[in-house]
Structures are given as structure tokens and as C-alpha cells.
C-alpha atoms as a PDB file:
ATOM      1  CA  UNK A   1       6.091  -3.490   9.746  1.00  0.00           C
ATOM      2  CA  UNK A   2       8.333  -6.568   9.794  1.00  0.00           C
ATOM      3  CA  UNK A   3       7.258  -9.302   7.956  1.00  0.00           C
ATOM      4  CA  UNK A   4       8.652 -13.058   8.479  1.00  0.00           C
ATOM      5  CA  UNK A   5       7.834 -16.394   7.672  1.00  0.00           C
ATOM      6  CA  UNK A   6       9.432 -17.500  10.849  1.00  0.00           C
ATOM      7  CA  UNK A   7       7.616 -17.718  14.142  1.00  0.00           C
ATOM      8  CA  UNK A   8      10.044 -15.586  15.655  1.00  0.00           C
ATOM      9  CA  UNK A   9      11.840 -12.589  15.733  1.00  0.00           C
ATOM     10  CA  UNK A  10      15.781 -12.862  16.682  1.00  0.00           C
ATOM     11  CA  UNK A  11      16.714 -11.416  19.973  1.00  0.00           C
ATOM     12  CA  UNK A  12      12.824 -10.213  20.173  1.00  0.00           C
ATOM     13  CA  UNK A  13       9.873 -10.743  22.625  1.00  0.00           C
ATOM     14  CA  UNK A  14       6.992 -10.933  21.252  1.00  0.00           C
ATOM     15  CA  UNK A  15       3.515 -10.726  22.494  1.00  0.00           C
ATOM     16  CA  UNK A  16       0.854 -12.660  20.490  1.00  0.00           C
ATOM     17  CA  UNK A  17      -1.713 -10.308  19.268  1.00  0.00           C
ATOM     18  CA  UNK A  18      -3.900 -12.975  16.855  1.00  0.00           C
ATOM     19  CA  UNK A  19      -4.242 -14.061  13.786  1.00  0.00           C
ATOM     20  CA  UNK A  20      -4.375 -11.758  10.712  1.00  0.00           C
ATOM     21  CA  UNK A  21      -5.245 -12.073   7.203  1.00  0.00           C
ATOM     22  CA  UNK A  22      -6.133 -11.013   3.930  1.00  0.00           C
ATOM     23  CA  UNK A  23      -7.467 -12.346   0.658  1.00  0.00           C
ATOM     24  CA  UNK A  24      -8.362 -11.333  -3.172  1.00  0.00           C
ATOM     25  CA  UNK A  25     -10.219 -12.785  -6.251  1.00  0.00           C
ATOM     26  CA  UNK A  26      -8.451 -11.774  -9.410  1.00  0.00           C
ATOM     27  CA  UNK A  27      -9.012 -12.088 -12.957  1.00  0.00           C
ATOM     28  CA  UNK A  28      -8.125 -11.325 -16.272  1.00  0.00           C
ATOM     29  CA  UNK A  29     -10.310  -9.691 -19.217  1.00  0.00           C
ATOM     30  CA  UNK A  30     -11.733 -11.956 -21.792  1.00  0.00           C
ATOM     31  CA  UNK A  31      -8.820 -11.234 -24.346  1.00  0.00           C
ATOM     32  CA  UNK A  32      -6.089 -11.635 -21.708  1.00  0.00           C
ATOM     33  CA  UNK A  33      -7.743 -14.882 -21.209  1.00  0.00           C
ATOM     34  CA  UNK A  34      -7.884 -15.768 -24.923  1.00  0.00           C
ATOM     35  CA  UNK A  35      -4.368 -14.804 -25.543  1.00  0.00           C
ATOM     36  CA  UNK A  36      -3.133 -16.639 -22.768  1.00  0.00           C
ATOM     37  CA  UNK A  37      -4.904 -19.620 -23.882  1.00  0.00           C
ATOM     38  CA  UNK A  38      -3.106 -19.883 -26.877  1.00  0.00           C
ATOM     39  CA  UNK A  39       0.320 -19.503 -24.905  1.00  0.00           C
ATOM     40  CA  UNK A  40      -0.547 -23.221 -23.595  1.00  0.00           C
ATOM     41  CA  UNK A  41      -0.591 -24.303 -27.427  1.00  0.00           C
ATOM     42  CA  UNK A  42       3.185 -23.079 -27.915  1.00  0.00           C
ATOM     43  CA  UNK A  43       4.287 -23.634 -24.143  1.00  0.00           C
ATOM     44  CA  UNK A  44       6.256 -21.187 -21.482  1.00  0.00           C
ATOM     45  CA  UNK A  45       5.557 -18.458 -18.956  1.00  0.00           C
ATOM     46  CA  UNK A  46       1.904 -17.564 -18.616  1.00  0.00           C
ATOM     47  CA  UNK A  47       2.948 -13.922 -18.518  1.00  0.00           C
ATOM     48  CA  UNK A  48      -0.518 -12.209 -17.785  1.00  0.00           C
ATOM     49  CA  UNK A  49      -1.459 -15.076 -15.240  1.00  0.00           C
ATOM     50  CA  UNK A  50       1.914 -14.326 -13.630  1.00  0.00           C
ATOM     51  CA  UNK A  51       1.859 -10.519 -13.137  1.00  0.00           C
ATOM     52  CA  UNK A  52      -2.255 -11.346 -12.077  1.00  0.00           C
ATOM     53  CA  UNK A  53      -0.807 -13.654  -9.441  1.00  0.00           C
ATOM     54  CA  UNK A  54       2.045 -11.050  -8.088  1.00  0.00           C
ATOM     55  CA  UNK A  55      -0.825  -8.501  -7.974  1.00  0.00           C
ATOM     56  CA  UNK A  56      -2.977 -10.771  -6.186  1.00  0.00           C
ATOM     57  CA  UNK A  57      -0.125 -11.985  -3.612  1.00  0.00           C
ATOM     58  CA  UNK A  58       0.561  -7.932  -2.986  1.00  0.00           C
ATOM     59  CA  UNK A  59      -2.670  -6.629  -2.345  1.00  0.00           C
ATOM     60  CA  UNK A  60      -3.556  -9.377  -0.345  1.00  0.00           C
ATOM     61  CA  UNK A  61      -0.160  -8.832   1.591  1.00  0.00           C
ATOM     62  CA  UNK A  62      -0.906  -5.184   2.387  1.00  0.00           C
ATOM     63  CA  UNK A  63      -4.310  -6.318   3.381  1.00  0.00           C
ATOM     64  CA  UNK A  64      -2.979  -8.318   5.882  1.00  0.00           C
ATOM     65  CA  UNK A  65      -0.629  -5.489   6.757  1.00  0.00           C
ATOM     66  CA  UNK A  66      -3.406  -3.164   7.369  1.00  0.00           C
ATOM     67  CA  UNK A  67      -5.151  -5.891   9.436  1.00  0.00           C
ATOM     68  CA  UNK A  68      -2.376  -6.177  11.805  1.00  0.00           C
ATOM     69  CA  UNK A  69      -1.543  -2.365  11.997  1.00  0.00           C
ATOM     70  CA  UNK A  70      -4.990  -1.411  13.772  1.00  0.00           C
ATOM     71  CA  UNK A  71      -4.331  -4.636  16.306  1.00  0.00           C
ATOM     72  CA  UNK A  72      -0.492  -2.495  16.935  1.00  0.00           C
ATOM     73  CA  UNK A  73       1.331  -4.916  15.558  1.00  0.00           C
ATOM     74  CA  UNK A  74       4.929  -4.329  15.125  1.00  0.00           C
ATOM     75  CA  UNK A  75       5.857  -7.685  12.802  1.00  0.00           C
ATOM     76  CA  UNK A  76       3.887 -10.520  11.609  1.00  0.00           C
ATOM     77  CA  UNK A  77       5.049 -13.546  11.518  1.00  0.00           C
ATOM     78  CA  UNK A  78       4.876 -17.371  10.064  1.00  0.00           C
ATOM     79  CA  UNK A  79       3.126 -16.127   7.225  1.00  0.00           C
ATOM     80  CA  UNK A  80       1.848 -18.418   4.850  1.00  0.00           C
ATOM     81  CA  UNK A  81       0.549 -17.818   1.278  1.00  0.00           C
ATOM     82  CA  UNK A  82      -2.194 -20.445  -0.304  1.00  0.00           C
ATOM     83  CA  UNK A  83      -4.059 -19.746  -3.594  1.00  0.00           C
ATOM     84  CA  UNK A  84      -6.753 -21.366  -5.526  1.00  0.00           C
ATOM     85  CA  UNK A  85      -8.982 -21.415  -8.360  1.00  0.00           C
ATOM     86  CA  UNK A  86     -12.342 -20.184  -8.184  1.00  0.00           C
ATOM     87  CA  UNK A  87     -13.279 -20.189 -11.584  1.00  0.00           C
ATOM     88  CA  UNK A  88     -11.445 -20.511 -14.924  1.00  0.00           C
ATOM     89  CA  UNK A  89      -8.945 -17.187 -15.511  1.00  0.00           C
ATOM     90  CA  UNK A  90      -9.755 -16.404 -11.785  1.00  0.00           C
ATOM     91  CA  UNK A  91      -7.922 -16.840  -8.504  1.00  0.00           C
ATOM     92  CA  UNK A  92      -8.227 -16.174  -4.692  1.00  0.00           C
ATOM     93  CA  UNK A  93      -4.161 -15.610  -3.092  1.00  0.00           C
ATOM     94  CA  UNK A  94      -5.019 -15.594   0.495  1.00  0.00           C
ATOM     95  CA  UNK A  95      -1.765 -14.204   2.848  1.00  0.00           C
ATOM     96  CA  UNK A  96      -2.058 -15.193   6.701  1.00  0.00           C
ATOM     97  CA  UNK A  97       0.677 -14.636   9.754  1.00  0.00           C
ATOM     98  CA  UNK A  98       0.638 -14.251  13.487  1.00  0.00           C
ATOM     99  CA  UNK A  99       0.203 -10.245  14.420  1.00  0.00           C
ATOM    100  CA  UNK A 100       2.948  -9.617  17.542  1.00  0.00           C
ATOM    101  CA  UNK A 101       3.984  -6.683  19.469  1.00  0.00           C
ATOM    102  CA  UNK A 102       7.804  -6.568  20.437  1.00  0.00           C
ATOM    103  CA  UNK A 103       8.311  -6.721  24.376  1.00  0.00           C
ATOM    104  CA  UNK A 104      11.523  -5.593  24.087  1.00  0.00           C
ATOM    105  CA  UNK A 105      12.065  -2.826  21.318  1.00  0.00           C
END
């Protein structure tokens, strides 16, 4: 599965199949929490709210994947990430794109 944040596909044809998605809440434990607020006392990286995030942005990524693989996709493209908090220590990543087929393989 190709994967692009461009609407297009060099020296492909593509055939628009819709509009695919996928989304997850994360969080961390209490003491992840605790631990990390203290890191804001000293300053630098958020380590545990980092590796959450890159969790969050992959498993909403392959959701999305698995979304576009039972329309046939063959790419999706112009996809966009967007994340917010829901709650304090807690976070929806949301990953969205355009599911195509290629006219031309």
C-alpha cells in the first residue's frame, strides 16, 4: 500500500475510491503521568507523551490502511494527520487520505 501526502501518484491514474480514515484515544498510566509532570518543572522532551503520540499516529495509520484495503485500494493519498486533547494525559491522532485504485499499473 502506497502512502502519500500528495494528491497524486507520478506517472499514475488513479481512480477515486473515497475517503478513508482512522482514529485512537491514548493515554498514559497515572505514574507515567506523574513523572511526566515533573519533566515540565526541569524542561525538555516529554519522552512518554512522545512515544504515546508515535503509537497513536501508527495505529491510527494502519487503521486507515486496513480501511482502504477492503475498498481495493492500491495507495492513499493527501493524507493528513490532526490530533487533540480529550482529556488531560489523553489524546485522539486521527490519520485521513483519499483511497485510489491505479488505472494504469
Amino acid at each position: 500500500m502506497l502512502l502519500v501526502n500528495t494528491d497524486y501518484v507520478s506517472g499514475k491514474e488513479l481512480e477515486t475510491l473515497g475517503l478513508v480514515k482512522g482514529s485512537t484515544i491514548q493515554s498514559k498510566n497515572i505514574g507515567k503521568d506523574l513523572t511526566q509532570s515533573f519533566k515540565t518543572l526541569v524542561g525538555g522532551e516529554l519522552k512518554a507523551y512522545t512515544q504515546m503520540m508515535n503509537e497513536a499516529r501508527d495505529l491510527a495509520t494502519s487503521r486507515m490502511v486496513a480501511e482502504a484495503e477492503s475498498l481495493g485500494a492500491d495507495a492513499v493519498v493527501n493524507i493528513r494527520y490532526s490530533s487533540a486533547a480529550v482529556m488531560q494525559g489523553a489524546a485522539e491522532v486521527m490519520a485521513c487520505g483519499t483511497a485510489v485504485k491505479f488505472i494504469n499499473k
